[in-house]
Protein backbone atom coordinates (compact mmCIF):
# COMPACT_ATOMS: atom_id res chain seq x y z
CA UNK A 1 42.39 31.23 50.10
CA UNK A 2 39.96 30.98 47.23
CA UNK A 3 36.12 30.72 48.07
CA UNK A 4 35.20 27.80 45.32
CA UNK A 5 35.12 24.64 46.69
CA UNK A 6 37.18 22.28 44.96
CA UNK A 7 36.15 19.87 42.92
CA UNK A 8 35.89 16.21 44.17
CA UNK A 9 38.85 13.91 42.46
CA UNK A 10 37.39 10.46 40.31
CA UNK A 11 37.56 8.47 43.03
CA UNK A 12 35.73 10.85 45.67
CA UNK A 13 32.96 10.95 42.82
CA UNK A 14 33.17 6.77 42.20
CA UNK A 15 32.90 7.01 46.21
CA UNK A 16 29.64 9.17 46.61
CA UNK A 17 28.10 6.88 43.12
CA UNK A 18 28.88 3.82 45.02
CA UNK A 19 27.07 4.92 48.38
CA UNK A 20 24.15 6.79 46.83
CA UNK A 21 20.79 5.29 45.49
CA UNK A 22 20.21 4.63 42.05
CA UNK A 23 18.18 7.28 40.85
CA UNK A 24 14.94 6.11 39.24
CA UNK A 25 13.92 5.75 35.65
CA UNK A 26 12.74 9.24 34.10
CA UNK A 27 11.86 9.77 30.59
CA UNK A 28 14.50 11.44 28.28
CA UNK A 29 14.96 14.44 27.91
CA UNK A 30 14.19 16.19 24.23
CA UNK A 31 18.01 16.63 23.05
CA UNK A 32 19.06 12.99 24.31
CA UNK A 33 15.39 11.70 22.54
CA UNK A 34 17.00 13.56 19.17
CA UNK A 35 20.72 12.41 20.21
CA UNK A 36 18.85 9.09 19.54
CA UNK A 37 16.32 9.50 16.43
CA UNK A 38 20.27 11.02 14.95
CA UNK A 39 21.98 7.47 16.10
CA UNK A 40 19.43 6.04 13.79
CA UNK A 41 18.95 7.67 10.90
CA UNK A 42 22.82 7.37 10.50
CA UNK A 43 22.79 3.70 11.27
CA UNK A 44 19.53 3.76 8.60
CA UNK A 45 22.09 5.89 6.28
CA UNK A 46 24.66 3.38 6.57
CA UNK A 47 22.27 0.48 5.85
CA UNK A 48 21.22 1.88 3.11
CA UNK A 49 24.75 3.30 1.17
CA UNK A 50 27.46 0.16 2.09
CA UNK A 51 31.09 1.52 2.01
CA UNK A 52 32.55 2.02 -1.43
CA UNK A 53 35.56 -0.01 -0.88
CA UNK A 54 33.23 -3.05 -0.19
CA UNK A 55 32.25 -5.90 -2.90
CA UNK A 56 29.04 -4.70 -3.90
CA UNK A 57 26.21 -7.09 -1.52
CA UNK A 58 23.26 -5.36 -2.86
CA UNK A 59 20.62 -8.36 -1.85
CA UNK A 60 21.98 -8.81 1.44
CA UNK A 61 22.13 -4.84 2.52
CA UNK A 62 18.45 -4.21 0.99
CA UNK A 63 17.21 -7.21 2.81
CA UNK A 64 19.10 -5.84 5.84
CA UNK A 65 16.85 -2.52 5.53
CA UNK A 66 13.78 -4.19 5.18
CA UNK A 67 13.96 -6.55 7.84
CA UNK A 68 14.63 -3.88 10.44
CA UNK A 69 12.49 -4.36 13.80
CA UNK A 70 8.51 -2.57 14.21
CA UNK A 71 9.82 0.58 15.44
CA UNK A 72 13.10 1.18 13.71
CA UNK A 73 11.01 0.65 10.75
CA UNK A 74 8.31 3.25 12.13
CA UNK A 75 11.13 5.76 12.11
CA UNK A 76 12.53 4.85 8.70
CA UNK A 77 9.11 5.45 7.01
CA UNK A 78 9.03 8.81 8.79
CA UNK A 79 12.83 9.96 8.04
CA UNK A 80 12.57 8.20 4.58
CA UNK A 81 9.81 10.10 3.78
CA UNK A 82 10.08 13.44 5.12
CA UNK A 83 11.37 16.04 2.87
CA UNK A 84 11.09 14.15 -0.50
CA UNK A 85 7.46 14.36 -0.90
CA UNK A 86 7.06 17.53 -2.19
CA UNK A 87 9.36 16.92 -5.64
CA UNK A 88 7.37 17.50 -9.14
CA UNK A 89 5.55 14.50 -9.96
CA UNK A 90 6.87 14.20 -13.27
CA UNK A 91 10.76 13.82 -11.45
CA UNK A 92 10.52 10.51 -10.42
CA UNK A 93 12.84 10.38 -7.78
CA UNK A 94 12.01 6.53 -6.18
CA UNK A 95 12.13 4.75 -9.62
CA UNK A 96 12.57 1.50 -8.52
CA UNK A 97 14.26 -1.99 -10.56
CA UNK A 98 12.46 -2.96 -13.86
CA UNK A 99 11.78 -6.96 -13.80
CA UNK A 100 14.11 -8.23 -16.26
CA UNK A 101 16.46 -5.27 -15.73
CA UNK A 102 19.14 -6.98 -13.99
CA UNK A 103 18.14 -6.28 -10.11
CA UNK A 104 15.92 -8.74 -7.63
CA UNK A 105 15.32 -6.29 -5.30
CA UNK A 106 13.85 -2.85 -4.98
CA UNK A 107 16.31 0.02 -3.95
CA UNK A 108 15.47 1.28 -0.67
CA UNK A 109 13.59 4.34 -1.48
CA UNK A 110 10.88 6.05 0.25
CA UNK A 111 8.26 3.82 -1.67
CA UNK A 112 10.11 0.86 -1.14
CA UNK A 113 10.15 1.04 2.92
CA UNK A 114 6.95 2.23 3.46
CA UNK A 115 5.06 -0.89 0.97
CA UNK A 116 7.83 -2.75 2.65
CA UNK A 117 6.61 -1.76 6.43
CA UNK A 118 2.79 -2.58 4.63
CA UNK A 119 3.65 -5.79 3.46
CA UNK A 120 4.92 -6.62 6.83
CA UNK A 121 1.79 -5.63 8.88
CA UNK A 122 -0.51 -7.54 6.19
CA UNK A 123 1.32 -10.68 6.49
CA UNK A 124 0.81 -10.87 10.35
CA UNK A 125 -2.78 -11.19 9.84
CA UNK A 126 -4.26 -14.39 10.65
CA UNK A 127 -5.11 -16.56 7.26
CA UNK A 128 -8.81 -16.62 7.64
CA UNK A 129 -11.44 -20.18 6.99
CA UNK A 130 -13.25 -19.85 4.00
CA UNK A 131 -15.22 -22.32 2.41
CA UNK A 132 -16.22 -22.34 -1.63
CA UNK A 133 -19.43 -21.86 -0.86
CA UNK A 134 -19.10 -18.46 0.71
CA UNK A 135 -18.95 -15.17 -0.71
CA UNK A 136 -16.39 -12.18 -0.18
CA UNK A 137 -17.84 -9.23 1.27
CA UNK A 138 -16.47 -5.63 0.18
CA UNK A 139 -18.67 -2.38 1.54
CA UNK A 140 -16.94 0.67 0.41
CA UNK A 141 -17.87 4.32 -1.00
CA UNK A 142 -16.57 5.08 -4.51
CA UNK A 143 -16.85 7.32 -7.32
CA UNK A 144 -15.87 7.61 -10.79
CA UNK A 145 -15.54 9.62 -13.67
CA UNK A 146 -17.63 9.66 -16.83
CA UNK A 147 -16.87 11.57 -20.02
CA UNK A 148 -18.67 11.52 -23.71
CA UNK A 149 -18.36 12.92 -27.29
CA UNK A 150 -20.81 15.59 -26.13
CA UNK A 151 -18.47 16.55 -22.56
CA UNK A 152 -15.13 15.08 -23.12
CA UNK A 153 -14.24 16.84 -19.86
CA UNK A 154 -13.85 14.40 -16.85
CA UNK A 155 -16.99 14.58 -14.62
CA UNK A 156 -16.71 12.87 -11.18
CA UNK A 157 -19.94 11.35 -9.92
CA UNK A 158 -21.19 11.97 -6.64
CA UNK A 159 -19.82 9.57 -3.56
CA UNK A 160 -22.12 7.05 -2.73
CA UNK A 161 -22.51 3.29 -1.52
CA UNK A 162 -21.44 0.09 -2.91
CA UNK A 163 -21.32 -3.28 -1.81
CA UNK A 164 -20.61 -6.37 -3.29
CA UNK A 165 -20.55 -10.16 -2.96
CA UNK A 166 -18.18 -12.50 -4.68
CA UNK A 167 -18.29 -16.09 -4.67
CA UNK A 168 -15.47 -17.30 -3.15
CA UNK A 169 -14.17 -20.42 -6.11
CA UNK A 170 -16.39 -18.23 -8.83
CA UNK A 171 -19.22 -20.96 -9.36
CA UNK A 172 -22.06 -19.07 -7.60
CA UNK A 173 -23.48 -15.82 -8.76
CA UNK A 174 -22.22 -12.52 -6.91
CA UNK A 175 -24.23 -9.53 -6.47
CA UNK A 176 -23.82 -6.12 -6.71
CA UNK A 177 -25.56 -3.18 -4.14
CA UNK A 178 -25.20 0.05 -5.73
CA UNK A 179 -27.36 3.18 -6.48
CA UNK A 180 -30.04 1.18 -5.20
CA UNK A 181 -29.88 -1.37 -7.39
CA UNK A 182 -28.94 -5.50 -6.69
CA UNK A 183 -27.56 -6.37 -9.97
CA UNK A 184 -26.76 -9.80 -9.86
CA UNK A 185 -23.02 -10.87 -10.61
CA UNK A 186 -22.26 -13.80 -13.36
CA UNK A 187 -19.26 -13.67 -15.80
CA UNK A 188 -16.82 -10.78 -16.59
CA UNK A 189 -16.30 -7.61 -14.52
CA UNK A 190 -15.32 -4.15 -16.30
CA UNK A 191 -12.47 -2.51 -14.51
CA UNK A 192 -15.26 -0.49 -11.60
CA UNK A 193 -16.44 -3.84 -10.98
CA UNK A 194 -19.47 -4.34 -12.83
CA UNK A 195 -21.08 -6.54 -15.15
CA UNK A 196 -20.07 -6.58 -18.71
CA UNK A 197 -23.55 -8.02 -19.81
CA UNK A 198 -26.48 -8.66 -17.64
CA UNK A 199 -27.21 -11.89 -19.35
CA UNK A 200 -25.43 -14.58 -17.32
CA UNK A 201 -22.55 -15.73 -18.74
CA UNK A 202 -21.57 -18.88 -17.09
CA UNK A 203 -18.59 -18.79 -14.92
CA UNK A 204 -15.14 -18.56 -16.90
CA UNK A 205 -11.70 -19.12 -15.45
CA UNK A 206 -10.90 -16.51 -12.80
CA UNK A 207 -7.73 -14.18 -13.88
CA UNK A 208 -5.58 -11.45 -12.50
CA UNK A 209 -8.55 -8.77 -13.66
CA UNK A 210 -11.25 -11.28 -12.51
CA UNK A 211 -10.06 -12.97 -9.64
CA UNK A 212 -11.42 -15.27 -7.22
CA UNK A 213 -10.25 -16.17 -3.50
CA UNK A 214 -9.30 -19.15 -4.89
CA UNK A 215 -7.26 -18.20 -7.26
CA UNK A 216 -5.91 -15.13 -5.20
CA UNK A 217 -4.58 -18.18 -2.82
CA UNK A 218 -2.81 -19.80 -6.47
CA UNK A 219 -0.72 -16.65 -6.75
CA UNK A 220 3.07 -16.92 -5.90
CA UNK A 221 4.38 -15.40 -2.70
CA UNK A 222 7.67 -14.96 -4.09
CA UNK A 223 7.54 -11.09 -5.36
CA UNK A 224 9.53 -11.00 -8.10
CA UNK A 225 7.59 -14.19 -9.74
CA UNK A 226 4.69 -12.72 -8.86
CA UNK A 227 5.28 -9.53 -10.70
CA UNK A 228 6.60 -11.10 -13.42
CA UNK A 229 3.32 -12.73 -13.85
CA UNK A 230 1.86 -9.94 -13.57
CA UNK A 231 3.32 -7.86 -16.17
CA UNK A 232 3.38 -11.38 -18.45
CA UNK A 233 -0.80 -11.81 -18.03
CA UNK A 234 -1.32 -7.89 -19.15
CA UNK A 235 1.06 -7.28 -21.33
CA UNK A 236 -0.17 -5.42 -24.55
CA UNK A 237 -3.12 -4.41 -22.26
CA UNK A 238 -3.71 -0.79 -20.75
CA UNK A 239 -1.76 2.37 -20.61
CA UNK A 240 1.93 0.29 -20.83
CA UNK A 241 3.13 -2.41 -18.75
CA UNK A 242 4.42 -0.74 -15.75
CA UNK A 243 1.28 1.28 -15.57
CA UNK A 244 -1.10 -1.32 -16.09
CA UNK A 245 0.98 -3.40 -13.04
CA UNK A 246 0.28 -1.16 -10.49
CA UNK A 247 -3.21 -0.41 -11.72
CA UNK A 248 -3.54 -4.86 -11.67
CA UNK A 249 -2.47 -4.60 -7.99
CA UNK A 250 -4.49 -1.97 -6.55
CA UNK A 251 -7.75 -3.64 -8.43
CA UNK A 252 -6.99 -6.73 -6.31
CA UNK A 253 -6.17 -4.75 -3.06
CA UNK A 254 -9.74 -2.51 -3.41
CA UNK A 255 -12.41 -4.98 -4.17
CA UNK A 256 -11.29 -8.39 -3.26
CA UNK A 257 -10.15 -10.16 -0.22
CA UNK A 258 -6.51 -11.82 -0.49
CA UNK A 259 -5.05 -14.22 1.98
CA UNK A 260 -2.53 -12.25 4.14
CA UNK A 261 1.08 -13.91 2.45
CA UNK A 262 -0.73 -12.88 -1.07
CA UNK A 263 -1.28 -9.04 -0.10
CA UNK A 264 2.05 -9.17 1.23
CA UNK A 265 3.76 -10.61 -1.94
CA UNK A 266 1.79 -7.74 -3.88
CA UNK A 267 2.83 -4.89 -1.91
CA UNK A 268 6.95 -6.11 -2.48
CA UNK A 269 6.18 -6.68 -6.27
CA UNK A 270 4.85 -3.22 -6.47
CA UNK A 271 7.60 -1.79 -5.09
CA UNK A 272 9.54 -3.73 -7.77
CA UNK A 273 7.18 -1.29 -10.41
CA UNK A 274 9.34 1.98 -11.81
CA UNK A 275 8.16 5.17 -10.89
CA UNK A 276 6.43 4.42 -7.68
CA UNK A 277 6.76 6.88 -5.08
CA UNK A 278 5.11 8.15 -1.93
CA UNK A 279 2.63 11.47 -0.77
CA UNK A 280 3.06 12.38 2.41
CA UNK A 281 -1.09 13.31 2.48
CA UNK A 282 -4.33 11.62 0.52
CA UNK A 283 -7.88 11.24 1.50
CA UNK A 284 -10.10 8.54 0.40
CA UNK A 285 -13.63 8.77 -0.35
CA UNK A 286 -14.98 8.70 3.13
CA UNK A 287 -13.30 11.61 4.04
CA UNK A 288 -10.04 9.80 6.08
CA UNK A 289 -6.52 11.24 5.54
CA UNK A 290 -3.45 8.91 5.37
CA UNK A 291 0.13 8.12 3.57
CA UNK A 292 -0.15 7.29 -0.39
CA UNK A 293 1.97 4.89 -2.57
CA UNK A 294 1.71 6.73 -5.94
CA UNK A 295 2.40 6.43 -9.56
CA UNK A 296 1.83 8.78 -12.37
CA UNK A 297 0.96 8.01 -15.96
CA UNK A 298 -0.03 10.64 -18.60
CA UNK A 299 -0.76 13.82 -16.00
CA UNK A 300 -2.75 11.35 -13.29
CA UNK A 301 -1.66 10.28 -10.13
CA UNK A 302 -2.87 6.75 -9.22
CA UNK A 303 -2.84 6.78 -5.30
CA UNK A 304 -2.87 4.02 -2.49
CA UNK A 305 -3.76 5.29 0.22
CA UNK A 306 -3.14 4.11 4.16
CA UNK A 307 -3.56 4.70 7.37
CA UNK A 308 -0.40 6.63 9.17
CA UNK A 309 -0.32 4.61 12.27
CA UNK A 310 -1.62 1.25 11.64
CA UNK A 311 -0.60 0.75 7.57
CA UNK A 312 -4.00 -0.37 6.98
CA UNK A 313 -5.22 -0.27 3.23
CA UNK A 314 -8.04 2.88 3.25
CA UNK A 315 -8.55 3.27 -0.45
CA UNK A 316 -7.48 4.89 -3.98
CA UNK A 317 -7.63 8.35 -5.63
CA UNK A 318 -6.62 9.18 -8.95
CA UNK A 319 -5.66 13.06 -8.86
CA UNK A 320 -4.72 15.33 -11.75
CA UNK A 321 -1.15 16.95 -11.62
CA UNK A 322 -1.17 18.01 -15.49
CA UNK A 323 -3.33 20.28 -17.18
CA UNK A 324 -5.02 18.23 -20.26
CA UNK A 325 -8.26 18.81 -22.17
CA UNK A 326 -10.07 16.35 -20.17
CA UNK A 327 -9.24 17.77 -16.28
CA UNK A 328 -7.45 20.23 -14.58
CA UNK A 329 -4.57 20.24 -12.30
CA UNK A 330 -5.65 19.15 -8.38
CA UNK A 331 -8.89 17.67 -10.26
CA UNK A 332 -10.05 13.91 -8.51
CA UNK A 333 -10.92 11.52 -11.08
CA UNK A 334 -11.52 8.49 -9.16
CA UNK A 335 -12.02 8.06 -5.46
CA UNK A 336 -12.81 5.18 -3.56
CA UNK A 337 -12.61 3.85 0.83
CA UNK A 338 -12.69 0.27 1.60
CA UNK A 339 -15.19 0.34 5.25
CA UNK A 340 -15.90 -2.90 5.61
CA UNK A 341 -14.17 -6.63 4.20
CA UNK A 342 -15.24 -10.15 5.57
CA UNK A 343 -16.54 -13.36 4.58
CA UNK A 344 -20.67 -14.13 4.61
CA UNK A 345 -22.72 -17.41 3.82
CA UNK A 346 -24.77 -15.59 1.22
CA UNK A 347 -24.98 -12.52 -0.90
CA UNK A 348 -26.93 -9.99 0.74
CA UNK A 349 -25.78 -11.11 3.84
CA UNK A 350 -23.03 -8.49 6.20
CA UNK A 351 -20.10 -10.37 8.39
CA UNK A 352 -21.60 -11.70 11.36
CA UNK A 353 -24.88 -12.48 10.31
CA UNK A 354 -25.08 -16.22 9.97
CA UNK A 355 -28.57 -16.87 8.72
């Protein structure tokens, strides 16, 4: 007679299920937690590659992927991202479609899902009041590069303080808080955000390089109109036209406020932009580390950078990754971190302060 006890038959184990309590909720355990993060990334895989025998639905897959729920999208950013982030700069792996090239939507590449994911979280934000007589408030710490005949080598200025106010509709003077200085704020803007003359200059129609919140609330939500006005406002301007796109969006992301459908609409037209791709790790001006939407143009990396967890614009850094005559590899040449944005009565005046 064998000593091992035999083994209870199906029903003798439906039996004892049926008569014992239902044991309570526990958290998983690791391999069942991976058993899942697997079940998505190939249901993320499949999204993203539809079977070759199938009629090609391009729009309707990609919009699939980008309308996938808060934390399914969480995990797509991480698994889209991991592992392709430390490819050459110059290989352009994430190139996404050219306006005019044929395609309405951006492939699903890393860039694409996380300024998808970014575009999401900006347009939940409540549309704020603002009246034309107000002023948009922008606190931030920046530096920038200067060069001359004498030093033609890229020298980045210390960080320091800067805080400006722009009138909401454009007709009332701004002003300008930097280096100890007010400087007030009438006319043109150079690209850094300052005055062009310091003779007033009247108030001329706002544009895509001088924008107002007004006119921000003008711009199209659709994406792919909106880029297309974009790159049909600067063409013949800047480094190229795909280049000076992105550079056009992240101006009005840094130093302006935009109404949340507007930001949104910018972050899907630049992942519309060829060449745009992702860094895993960036830090902004103040210090703060996040995730990057990138693009690089003649040995400079243009960066975006945001927070990991919430997706919150932080700020830009443009970063050497060629060796030229004018920087080094590794070598910042721009750095800037939005701290404060909000609305005020007056310039001068922080949010909150209403007198």
């Amino acid at each position: 007679m064998s000593s091992t006890p035999s083994r209870p038959t199906p029903a003798e184990r439906e039996e004892m299920a049926r008569l014992l309590p239902v044991p309570p909720e526990r958290e998983r355990p690791g391999r069942h937690h991976q058993a899942l993060k697997d079940q998505l990334l190939r249901e993320f895989r499949q999204d993203a590659t539809p079977p070759a025998a199938a009629k090609p639905r391009s729009m309707v897959r990609r919009l699939t992927i980008a309308a996938v729920p808060l934390a399914a999208g969480a995990l797509a950013v991480t698994l889209a991202t991991s592992g392709l982030l430390d490819r050459e700069p110059g290989a352009d792996p994430n190139a996404a479609v050219a306006p005019g090239s044929g395609g309405s939507a951006p492939q699903a590449t890393p860039a694409a899902v996380l300024l998808d994911r970014i575009a999401s979280v900006a347009a939940s934000k409540p549309a704020p009041a603002v009246r034309d007589d107000q002023y948009v408030y922008v606190a931030s710490t920046v530096a920038w590069s200067s060069q001359s005949d004498v030093d033609p080598v890229m020298r980045l200025d210390t960080p320091h303080s800067r805080k400006i106010w722009l009138s909401v509709d454009g007709s009332r003077p701004g002003l300008l808080h930097e280096k100890g200085k007010e400087i007030p704020l009438a006319g043109d803007l150079d690209k850094s955000g300052r005055p062009v003359s310091d003779k007033p200059l009247g108030n001329p129609a706002p544009t895509l390089n001088n924008p107002t919140y007004r006119y921000l609330e003008s711009l199209p939500t659709d994406p792919e109109t909106l880029l297309k006005k974009i790159y049909d406002e600067t063409k013949g301007s800047g480094p190229g036209p795909d280049q000076q796109a992105f550079v056009t969006i992240g101006d009005l992301l840094r130093e302006q406020l935009a109404p949340p459908k507007v930001s949104a609409a910018l972050y899907k037209a630049a992942a519309r932009i060829p060449g745009v791709t992702v860094v895993d790790d960036a830090a902004d001006a103040a210090g703060r580390h996040g995730i990057a939407v990138a693009r690089v143009h003649a040995g400079e990396r243009t960066e975006w950078i945001f927070d990991r967890n919430t997706l919150e614009f932080l700020g830009e850094r443009a970063i050497m990754v060629e060796n030229t005559e004018r920087a080094k590899p590794g070598q910042i040449t721009a750095t800037t971190a939005v701290l404060t944005r909000g609305i005020t009565n007056k310039p001068g005046q922080t949010p909150g302060h209403t007198r």
